[in-house]
Protein backbone atom coordinates (compact mmCIF):
# COMPACT_ATOMS: atom_id res chain seq x y z
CA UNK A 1 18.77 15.14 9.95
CA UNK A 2 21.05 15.79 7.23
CA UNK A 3 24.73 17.26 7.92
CA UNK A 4 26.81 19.15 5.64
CA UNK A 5 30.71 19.53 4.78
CA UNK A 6 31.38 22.31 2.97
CA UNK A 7 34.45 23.90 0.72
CA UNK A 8 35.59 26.62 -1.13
CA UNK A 9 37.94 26.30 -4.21
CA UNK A 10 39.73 28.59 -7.09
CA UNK A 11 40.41 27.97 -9.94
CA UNK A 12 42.39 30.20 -12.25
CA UNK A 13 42.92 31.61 -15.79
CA UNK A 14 45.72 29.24 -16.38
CA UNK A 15 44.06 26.40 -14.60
CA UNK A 16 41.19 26.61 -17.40
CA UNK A 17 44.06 27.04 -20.22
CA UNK A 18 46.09 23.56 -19.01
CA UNK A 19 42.69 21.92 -18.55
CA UNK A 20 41.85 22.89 -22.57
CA UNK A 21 45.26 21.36 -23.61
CA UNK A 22 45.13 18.37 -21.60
CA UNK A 23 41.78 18.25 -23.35
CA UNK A 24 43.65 18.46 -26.87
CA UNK A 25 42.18 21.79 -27.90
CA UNK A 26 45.42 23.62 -29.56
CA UNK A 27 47.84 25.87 -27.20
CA UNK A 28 46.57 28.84 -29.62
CA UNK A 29 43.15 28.64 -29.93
CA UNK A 30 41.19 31.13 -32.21
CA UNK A 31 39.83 33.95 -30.69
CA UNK A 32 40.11 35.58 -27.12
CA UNK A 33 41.32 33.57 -24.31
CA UNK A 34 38.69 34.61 -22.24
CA UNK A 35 35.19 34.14 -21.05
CA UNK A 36 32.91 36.68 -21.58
CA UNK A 37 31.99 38.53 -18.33
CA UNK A 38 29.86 42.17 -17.82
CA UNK A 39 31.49 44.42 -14.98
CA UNK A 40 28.31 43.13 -13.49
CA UNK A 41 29.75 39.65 -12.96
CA UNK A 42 27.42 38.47 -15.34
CA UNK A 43 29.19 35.68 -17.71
CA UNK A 44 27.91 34.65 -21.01
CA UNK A 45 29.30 31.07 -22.41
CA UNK A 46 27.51 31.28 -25.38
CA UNK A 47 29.60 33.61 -26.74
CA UNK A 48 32.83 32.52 -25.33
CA UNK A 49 34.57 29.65 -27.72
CA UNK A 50 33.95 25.95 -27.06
CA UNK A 51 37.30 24.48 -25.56
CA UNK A 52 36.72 27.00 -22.57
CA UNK A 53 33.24 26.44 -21.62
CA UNK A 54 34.49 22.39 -21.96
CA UNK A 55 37.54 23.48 -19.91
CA UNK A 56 35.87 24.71 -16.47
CA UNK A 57 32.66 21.97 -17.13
CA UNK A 58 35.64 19.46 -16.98
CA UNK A 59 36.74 21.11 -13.49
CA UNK A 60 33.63 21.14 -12.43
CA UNK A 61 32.79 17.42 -12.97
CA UNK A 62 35.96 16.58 -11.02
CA UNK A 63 35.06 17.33 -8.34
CA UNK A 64 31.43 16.36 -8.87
CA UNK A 65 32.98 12.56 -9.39
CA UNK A 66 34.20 12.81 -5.14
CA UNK A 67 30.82 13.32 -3.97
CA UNK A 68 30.85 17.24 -4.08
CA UNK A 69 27.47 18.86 -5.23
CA UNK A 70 28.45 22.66 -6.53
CA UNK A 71 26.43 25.01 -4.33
CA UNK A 72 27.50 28.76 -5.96
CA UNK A 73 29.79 29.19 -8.46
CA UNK A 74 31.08 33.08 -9.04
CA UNK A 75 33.50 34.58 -11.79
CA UNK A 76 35.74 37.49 -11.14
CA UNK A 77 38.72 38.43 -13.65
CA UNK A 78 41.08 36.52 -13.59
CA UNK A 79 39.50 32.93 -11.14
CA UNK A 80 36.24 31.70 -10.55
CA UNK A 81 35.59 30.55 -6.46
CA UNK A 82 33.51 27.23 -6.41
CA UNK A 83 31.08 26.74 -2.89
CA UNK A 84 30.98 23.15 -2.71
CA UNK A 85 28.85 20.56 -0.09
CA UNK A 86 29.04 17.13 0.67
CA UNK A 87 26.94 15.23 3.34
CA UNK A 88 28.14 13.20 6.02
């Protein structure tokens, strides 16, 4: 039988933005400093400028390195929450 550990995480704007530098895309980047989102919640990365999209895949595979498998991911305005399992 397999058992599950789950958690949530956050992850901000300005987490994304310090992930991009630390990445060595420039502090000013051209174009919006956003991701494109719909007041649906619907998000569209292929419109939104490379460094981001490589910012939050970084973020993601962090935590994918520990053993975490990403279960729901959901964007809101200014974060994106992260449902995360593990087994045990």
């Amino acid at each position: 039988m397999e058992r599950w550990e789950y958690e949530i995480t956050t992850h901000t704007a300005g987490e994304v933005l310090k992930v991009r530098e630390e990445l060595g895309h420039p502090r000013e980047p051209q174009g919006p400093d956003v991701v494109y989102c719909d007041t649906e919640g619907m998000c569209f990365f292929d419109e939104a400028p490379n460094p981001y999209v490589e910012a939050i895949v970084h973020i993601l595979n962090e935590k994918g390195k520990e053993g975490w498998e990403l279960v729901q991911i959901a964007f809101r305005q200014n974060d994106f929450i992260c449902i995360w399992r593990r087994e045990v």
